[in-house]
Protein backbone atom coordinates (compact mmCIF):
# COMPACT_ATOMS: atom_id res chain seq x y z
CA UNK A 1 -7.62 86.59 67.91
CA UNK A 2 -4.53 87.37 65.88
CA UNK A 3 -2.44 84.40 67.14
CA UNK A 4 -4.76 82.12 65.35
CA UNK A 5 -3.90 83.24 62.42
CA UNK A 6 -0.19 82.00 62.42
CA UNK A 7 1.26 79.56 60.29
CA UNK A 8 0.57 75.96 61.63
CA UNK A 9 3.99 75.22 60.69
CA UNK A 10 5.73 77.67 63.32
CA UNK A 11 3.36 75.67 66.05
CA UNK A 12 4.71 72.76 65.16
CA UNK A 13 8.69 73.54 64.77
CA UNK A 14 8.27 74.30 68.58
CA UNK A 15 6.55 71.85 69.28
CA UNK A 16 9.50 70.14 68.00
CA UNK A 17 12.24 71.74 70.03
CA UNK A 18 10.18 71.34 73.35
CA UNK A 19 10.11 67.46 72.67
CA UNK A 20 13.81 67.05 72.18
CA UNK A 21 14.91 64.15 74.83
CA UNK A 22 17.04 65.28 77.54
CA UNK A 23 20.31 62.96 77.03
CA UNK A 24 20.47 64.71 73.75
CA UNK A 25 21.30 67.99 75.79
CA UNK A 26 23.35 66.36 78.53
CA UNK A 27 25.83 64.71 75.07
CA UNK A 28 25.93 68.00 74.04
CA UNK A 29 27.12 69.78 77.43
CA UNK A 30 29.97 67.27 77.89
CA UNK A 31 31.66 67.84 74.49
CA UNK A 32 31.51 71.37 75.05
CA UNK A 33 33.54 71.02 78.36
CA UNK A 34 35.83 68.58 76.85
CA UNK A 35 37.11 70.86 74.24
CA UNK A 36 37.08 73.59 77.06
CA UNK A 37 39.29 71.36 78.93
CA UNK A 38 41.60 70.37 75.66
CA UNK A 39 42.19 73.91 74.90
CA UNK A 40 42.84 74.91 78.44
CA UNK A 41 45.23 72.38 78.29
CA UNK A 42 47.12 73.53 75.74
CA UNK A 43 47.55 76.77 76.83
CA UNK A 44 49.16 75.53 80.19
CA UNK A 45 51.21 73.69 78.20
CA UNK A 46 52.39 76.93 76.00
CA UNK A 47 52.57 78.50 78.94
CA UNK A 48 55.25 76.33 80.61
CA UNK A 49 56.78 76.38 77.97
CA UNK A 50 57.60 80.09 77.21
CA UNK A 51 58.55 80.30 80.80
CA UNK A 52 61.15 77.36 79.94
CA UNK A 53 62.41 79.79 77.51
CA UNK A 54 62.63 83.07 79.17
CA UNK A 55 64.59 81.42 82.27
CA UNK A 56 66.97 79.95 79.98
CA UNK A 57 67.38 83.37 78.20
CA UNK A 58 67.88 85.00 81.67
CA UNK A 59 70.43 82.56 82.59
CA UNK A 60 72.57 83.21 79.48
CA UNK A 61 72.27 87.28 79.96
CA UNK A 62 73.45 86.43 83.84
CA UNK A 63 76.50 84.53 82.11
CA UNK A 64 77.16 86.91 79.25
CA UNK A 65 77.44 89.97 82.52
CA UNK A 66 79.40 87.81 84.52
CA UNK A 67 82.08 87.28 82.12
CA UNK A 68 82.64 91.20 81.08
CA UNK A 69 82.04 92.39 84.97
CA UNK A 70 84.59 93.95 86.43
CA UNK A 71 87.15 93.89 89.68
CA UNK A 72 85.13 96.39 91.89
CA UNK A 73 81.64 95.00 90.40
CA UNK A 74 82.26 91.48 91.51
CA UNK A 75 83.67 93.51 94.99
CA UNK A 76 79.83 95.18 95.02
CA UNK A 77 78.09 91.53 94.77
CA UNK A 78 80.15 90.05 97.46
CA UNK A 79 79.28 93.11 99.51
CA UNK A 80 82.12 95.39 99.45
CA UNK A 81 81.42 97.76 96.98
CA UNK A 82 82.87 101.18 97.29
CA UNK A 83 79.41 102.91 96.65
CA UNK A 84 77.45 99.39 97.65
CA UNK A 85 75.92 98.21 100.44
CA UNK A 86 76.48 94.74 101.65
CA UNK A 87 74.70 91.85 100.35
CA UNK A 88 72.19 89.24 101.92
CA UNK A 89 74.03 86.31 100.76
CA UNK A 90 77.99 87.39 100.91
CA UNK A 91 78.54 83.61 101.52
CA UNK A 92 77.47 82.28 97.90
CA UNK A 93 80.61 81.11 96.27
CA UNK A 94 80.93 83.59 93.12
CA UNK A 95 80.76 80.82 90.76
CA UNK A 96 77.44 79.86 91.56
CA UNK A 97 75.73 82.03 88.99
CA UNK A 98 72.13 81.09 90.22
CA UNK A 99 72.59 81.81 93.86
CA UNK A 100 74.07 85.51 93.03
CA UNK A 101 71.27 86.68 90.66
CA UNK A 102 69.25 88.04 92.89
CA UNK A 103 72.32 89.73 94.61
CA UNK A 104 73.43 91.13 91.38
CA UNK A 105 70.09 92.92 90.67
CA UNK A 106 69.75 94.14 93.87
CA UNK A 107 73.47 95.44 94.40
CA UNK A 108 74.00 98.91 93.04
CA UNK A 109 76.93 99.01 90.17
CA UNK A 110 80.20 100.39 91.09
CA UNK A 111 80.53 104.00 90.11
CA UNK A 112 83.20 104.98 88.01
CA UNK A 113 85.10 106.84 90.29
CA UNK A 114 85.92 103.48 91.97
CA UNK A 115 86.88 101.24 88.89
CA UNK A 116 89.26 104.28 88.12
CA UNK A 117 90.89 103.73 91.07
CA UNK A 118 91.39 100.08 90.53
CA UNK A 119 92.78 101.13 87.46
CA UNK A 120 95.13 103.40 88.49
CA UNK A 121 96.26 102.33 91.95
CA UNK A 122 96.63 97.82 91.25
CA UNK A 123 95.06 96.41 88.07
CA UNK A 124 91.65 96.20 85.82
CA UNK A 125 90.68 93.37 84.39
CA UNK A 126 87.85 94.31 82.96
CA UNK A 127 88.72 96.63 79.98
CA UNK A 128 89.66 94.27 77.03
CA UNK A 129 91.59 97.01 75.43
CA UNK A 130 93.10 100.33 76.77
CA UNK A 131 95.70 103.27 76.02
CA UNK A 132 96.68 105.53 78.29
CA UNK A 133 98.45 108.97 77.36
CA UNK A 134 100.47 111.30 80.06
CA UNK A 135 103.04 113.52 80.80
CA UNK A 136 105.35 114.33 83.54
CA UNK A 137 107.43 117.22 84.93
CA UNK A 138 109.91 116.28 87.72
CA UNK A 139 112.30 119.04 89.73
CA UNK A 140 115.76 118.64 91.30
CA UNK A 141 117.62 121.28 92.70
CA UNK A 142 120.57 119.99 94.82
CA UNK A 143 123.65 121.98 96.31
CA UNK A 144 127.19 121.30 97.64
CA UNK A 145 130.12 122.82 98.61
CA UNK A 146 133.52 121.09 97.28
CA UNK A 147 136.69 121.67 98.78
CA UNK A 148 140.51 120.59 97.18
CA UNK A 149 142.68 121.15 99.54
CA UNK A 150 144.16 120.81 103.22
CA UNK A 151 143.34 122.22 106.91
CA UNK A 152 146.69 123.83 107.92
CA UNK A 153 146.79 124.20 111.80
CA UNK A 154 143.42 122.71 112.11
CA UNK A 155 141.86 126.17 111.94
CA UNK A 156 142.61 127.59 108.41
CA UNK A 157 141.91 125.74 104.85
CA UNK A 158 144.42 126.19 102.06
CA UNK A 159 143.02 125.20 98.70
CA UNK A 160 140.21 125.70 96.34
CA UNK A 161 136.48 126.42 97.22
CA UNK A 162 133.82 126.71 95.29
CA UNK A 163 130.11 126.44 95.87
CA UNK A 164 128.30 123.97 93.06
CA UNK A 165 124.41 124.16 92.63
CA UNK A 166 122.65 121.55 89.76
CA UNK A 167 118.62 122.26 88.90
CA UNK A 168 117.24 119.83 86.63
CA UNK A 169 113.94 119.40 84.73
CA UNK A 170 112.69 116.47 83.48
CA UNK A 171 109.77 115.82 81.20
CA UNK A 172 108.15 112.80 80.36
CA UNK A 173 105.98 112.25 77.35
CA UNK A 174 104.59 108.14 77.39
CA UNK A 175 102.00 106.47 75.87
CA UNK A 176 100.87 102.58 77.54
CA UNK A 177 99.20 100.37 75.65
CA UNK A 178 97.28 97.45 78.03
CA UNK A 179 95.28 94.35 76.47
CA UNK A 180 93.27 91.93 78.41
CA UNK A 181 93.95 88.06 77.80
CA UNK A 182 91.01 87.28 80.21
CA UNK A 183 89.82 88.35 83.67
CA UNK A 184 93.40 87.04 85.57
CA UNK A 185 96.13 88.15 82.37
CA UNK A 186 97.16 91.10 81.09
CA UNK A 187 99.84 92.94 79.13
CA UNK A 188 101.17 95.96 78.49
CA UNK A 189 103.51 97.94 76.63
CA UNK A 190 105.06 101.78 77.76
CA UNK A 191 107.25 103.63 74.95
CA UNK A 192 108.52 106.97 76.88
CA UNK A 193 109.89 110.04 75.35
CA UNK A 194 112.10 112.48 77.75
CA UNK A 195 112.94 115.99 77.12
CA UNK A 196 115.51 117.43 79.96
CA UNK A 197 117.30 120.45 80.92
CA UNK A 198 120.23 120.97 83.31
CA UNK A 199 121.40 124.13 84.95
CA UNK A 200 124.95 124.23 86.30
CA UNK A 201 126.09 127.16 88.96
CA UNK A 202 129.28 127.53 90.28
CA UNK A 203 130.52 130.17 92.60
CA UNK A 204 134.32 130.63 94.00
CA UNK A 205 135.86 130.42 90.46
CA UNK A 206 139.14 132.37 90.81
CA UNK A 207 139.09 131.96 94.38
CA UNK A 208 136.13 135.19 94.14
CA UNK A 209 133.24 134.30 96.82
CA UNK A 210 131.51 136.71 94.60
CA UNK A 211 132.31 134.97 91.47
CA UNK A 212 129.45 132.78 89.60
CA UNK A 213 129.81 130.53 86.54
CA UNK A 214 126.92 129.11 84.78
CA UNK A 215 126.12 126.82 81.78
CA UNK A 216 123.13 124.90 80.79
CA UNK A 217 122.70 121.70 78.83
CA UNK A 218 119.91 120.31 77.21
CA UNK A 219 118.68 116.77 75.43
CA UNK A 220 115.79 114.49 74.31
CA UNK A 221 115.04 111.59 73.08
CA UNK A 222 113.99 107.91 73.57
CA UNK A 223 113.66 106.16 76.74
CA UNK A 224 114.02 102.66 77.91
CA UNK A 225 110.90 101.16 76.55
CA UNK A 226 109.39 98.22 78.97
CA UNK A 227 106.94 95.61 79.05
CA UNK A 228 104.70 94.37 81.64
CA UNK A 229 102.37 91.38 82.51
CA UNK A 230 100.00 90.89 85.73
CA UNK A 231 98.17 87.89 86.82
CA UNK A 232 95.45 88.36 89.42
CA UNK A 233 96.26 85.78 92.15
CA UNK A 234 93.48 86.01 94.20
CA UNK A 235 90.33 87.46 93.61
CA UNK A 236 88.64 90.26 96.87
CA UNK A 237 86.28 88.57 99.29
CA UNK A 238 84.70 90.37 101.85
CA UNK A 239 87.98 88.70 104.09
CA UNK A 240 90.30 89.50 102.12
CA UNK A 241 92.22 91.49 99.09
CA UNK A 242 92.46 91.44 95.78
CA UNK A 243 95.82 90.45 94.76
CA UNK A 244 97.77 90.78 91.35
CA UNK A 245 101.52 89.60 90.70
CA UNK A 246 103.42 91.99 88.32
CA UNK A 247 106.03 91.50 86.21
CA UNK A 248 108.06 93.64 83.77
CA UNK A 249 111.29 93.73 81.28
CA UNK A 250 113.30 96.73 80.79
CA UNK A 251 114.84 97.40 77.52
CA UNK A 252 118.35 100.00 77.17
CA UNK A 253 116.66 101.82 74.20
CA UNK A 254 117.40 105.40 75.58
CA UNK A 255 120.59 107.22 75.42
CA UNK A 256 122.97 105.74 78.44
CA UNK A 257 125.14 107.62 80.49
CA UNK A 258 128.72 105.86 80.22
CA UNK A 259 131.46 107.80 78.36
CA UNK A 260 130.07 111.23 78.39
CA UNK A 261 133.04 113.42 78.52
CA UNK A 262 132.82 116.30 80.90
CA UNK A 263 133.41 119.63 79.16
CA UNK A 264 135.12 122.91 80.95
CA UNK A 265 133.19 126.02 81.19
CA UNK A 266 134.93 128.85 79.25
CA UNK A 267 135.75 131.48 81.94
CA UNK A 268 135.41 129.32 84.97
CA UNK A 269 139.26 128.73 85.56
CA UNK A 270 138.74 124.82 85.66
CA UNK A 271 136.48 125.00 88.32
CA UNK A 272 132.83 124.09 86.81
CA UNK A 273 132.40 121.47 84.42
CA UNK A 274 129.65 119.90 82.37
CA UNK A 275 128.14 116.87 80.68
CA UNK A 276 128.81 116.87 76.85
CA UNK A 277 125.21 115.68 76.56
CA UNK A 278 122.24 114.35 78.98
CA UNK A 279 121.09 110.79 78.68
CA UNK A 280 117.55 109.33 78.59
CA UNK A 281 118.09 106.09 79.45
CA UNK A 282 120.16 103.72 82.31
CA UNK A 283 121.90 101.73 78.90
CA UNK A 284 121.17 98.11 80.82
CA UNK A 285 118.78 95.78 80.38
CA UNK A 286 116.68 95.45 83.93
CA UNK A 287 113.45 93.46 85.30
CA UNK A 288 111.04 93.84 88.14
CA UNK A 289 108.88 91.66 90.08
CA UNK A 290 106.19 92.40 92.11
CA UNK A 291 102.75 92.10 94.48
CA UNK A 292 99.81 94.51 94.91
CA UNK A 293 96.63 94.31 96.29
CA UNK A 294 93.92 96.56 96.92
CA UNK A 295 90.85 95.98 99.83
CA UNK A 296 87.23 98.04 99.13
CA UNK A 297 86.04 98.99 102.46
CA UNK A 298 83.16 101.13 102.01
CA UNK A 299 83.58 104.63 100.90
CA UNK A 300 87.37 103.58 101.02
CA UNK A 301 89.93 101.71 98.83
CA UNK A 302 92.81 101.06 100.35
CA UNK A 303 96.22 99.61 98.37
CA UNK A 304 99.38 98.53 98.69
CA UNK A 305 102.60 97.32 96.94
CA UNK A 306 106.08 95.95 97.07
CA UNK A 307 108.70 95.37 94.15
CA UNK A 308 112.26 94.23 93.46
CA UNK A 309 114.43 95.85 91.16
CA UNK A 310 117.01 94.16 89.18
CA UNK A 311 119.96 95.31 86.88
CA UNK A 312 121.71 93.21 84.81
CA UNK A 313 125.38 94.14 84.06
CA UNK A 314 126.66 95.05 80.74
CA UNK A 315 129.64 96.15 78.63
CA UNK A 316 130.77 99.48 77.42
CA UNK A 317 133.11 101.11 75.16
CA UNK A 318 133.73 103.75 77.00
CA UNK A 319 132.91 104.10 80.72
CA UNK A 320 135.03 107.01 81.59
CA UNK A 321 134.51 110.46 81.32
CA UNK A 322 138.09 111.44 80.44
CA UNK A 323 139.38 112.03 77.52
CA UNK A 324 139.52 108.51 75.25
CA UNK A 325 137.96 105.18 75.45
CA UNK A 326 138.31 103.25 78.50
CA UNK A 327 136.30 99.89 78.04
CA UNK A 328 134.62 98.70 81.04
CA UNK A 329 131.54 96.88 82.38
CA UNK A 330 128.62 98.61 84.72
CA UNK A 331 126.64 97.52 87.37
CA UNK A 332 123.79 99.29 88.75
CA UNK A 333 122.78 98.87 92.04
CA UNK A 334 119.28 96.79 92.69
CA UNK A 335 116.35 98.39 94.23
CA UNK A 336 113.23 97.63 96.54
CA UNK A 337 110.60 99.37 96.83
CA UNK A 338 107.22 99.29 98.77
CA UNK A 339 104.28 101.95 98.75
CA UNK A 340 100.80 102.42 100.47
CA UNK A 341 97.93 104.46 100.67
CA UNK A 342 94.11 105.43 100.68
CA UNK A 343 91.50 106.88 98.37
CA UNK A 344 88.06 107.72 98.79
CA UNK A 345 85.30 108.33 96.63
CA UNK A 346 83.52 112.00 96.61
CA UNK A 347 80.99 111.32 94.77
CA UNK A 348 80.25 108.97 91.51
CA UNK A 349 82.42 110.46 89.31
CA UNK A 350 85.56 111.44 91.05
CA UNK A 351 87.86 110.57 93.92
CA UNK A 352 91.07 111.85 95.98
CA UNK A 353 93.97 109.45 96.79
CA UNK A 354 97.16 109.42 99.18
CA UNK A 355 100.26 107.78 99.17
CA UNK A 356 103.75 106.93 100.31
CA UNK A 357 106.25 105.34 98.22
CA UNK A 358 109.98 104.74 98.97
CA UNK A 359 112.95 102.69 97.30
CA UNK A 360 116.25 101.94 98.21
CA UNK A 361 119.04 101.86 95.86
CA UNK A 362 122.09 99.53 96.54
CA UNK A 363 125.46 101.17 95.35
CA UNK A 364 126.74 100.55 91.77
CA UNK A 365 130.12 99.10 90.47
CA UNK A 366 131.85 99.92 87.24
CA UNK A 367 134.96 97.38 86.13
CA UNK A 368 137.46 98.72 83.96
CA UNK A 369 139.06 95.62 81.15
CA UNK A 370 141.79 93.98 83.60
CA UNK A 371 141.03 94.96 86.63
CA UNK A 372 138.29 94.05 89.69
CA UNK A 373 135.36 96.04 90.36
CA UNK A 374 135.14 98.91 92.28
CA UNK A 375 132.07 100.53 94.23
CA UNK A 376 131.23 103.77 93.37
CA UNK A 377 130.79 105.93 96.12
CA UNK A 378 127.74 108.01 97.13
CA UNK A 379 125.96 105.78 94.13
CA UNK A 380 123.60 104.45 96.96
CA UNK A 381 120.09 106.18 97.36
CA UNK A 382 116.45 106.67 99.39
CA UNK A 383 113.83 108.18 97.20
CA UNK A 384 110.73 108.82 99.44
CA UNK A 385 107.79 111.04 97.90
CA UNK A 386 104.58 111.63 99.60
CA UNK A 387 101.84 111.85 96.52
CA UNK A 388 98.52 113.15 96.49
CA UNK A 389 96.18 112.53 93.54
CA UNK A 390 92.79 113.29 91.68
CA UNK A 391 90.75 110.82 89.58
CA UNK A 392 87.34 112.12 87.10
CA UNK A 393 85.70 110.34 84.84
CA UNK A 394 84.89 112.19 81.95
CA UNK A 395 82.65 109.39 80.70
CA UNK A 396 82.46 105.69 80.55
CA UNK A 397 85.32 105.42 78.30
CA UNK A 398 87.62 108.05 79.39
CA UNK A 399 89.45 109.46 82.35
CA UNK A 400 91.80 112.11 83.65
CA UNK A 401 94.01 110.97 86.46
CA UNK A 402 95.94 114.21 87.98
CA UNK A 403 99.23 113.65 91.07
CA UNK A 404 101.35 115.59 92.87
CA UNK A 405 104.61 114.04 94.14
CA UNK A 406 106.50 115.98 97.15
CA UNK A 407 110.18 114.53 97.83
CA UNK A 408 110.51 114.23 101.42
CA UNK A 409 114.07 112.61 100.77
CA UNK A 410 117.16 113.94 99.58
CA UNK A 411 117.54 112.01 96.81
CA UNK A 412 113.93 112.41 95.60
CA UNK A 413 112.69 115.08 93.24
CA UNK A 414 111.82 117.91 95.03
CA UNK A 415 108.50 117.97 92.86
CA UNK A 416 106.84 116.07 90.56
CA UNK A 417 103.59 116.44 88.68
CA UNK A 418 101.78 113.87 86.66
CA UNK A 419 98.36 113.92 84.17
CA UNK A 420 97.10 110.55 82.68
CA UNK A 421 94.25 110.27 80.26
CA UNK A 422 93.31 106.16 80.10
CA UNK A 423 90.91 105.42 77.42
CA UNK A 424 89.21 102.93 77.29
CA UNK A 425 87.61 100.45 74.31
């Protein structure tokens, strides 16, 4: 046979292997399981380790969005976010960053419509930086029928009539400027620039019912600059608001009022006269203080607001508007006002809003040098306007905030209309 020819060596190298003893195999079998065991090891170890890691890296990102989030955002994880839906553990106190993480994910993030609102209606803490740009048109038409005279036989007026109708149009050019200290502090600046233009009627000159005198006047220039600061008092909780204490200086940088000399229209037979120019400012220094707050209840927002008024009396020149200088002092009459309303949400990207907001005006006293004051009459007011408003957000940055005003007083425009664009860095 063929196998008998095979190397003797080759029979004898297995003869070799088959006679190895069998604690040399068992010695071998261990070590291999040992180093199985050292390696699997390690890799648990690794393991634990890179999950070390990625928790702590997840607990800074939660930090890092917790700092730059926003009013209606932190509204949204407490469960009362306008586009939200209430969340499984509303109790959590917010500043227990761990508890809310999984509330956070799950929440859906306020739409944009809604931190508009917050922006426009009570206050945003959550933009760093932001200017906002408008205009606005306001309309006054007013009539009145002046007599100088007497009632002779308490049936028939002997005297001068005439008939006196003002329409006024003011227009607004401002620019705000609004910087975020941190989520509770801000400040903001508002330079205004006013264009107006007065129409003056008067009919009866001459003693003519028919007879109609007109003259119109126009000016611009600088308002009354002012500054503002709010601090957020309280924070919104699914039991109650959010709630932000305002605060703001005046400054008498327009053109004031006091000492403009009232000019006779040429042909009217003294009976229509107008301002020599039109001011664009109140020429005293004044400061407000005030609270708003603002409630999310789902698709709503609802807001609210009350603020005090305060003029500061000052020193003229001239306070008269005869002929010559008649030094005086003025003081304007303080103010309160309070205002409410609603807006809702129509879809992510743009909302409606309502409102009311009234003030009363206390009367005003001028003193001239050497003598007491004196109240001047019909100085008192009540400006009510009913406003109605549109909010769209263009993009994540910027915004276009449109209101109507309708003056449901007599001393209120009889129209107003406003358009904003905020922008946001």
């Amino acid at each position: 046979m063929r196998i008998s020819t095979l190397p003797a060596f080759v029979f004898a190298a297995a003869a070799g292997v088959t006679s190895l003893p069998a604690s040399a195999i068992a010695v071998q079998t261990a070590d291999e399981f040992a180093v199985l065991r050292s390696e699997i090891e390690q890799l648990k170890a690794r393991e634990a380790e890179a999950l070390s890691k990625v928790e702590a890296l997840e607990r800074r990102l939660n930090a890092l969005e917790a700092s730059r989030i926003s009013d209606l955002q932190a509204a949204s994880i407490m469960g009362r976010g306008l586009q939200g839906t209430p969340s499984s553990n509303s109790s959590t106190e917010p500043g227990l960053a761990a508890n809310t993480e999984s509330d956070d994910r799950k929440s859906p993030a306020p739409t944009a419509a809604a931190e508009d609102v917050a922006r426009q209606q009570h206050r945003s803490f959550s933009d760093r930086f932001a200017v906002e740009i408008g205009t606005t048109y306001s309309h006054f038409d007013s009539a009145r029928i002046n007599l100088n005279g007497f009632l002779a036989l308490d049936a028939i007026f002997l005297g001068k009539i005439s008939i006196d109708q003002l329409r006024a149009d003011i227009l607004t050019f401002d620019a705000t400027a609004r910087y975020g200290l941190n989520d509770r502090l801000q400040f903001d600046v508002n330079v205004p620039y006013l264009y107006r233009h007065s129409n003056f009627q008067s009919g009866g000159a001459g003693g003519a019912a028919t007879s109609l005198t007109e003259e119109n006047v126009t000016g611009h220039g600088l308002g009354d600059i002012n500054f503002g600061v709010s601090y957020r008092l309280i924070r919104e909780t699914p039991n109650r608001p959010d709630i932000v204490l305002n605060a703001r200086v005046k400054a008498p940088t327009g053109r004031h009022p006091y000492g403009v000399e009232l000019v006779e229209v040429e042909g009217s037979e003294g009976n229509l006269f107008v301002p020599a120019r039109l001011p664009t400012g109140s020429g005293l220094w004044g400061a407000s203080i005030g609270i708003s707050a603002l409630k999310t209840i789902d698709p709503l927002v609802v807001f609210g607001s009350a603020t005090f008024f305060k003029q500061f009396a000052r020193s003229f020149s001239d306070v008269d508007e005869a002929e010559g200088k008649q030094p005086g002092r003025v003081r304007l009459g303080d103010a309160f006002q309070w205002g409410a309303g609603v807006a809702y949400a129509l879809n992510d990207y743009s909302s409606l809003s309502t409102s009311f907001t009234q003030r009363w005006i206390r009367r005003s006293k001028v003193r001239l040098d050497g003598e007491d004051y004196e109240t001047i009459v019909g100085s008192q007011g009540n400006v009510g306007i009913v406003n109605l408003g549109g909010t769209f957000s263009l993009n994540r940055f910027v915004s276009l905030v449109a209101t109507v005003g309708i003056g449901v007083t007599e001393d209120a425009p009889d129209l107003s209309l406003g358009l904003r664009v905020p922008i946001r860095f």
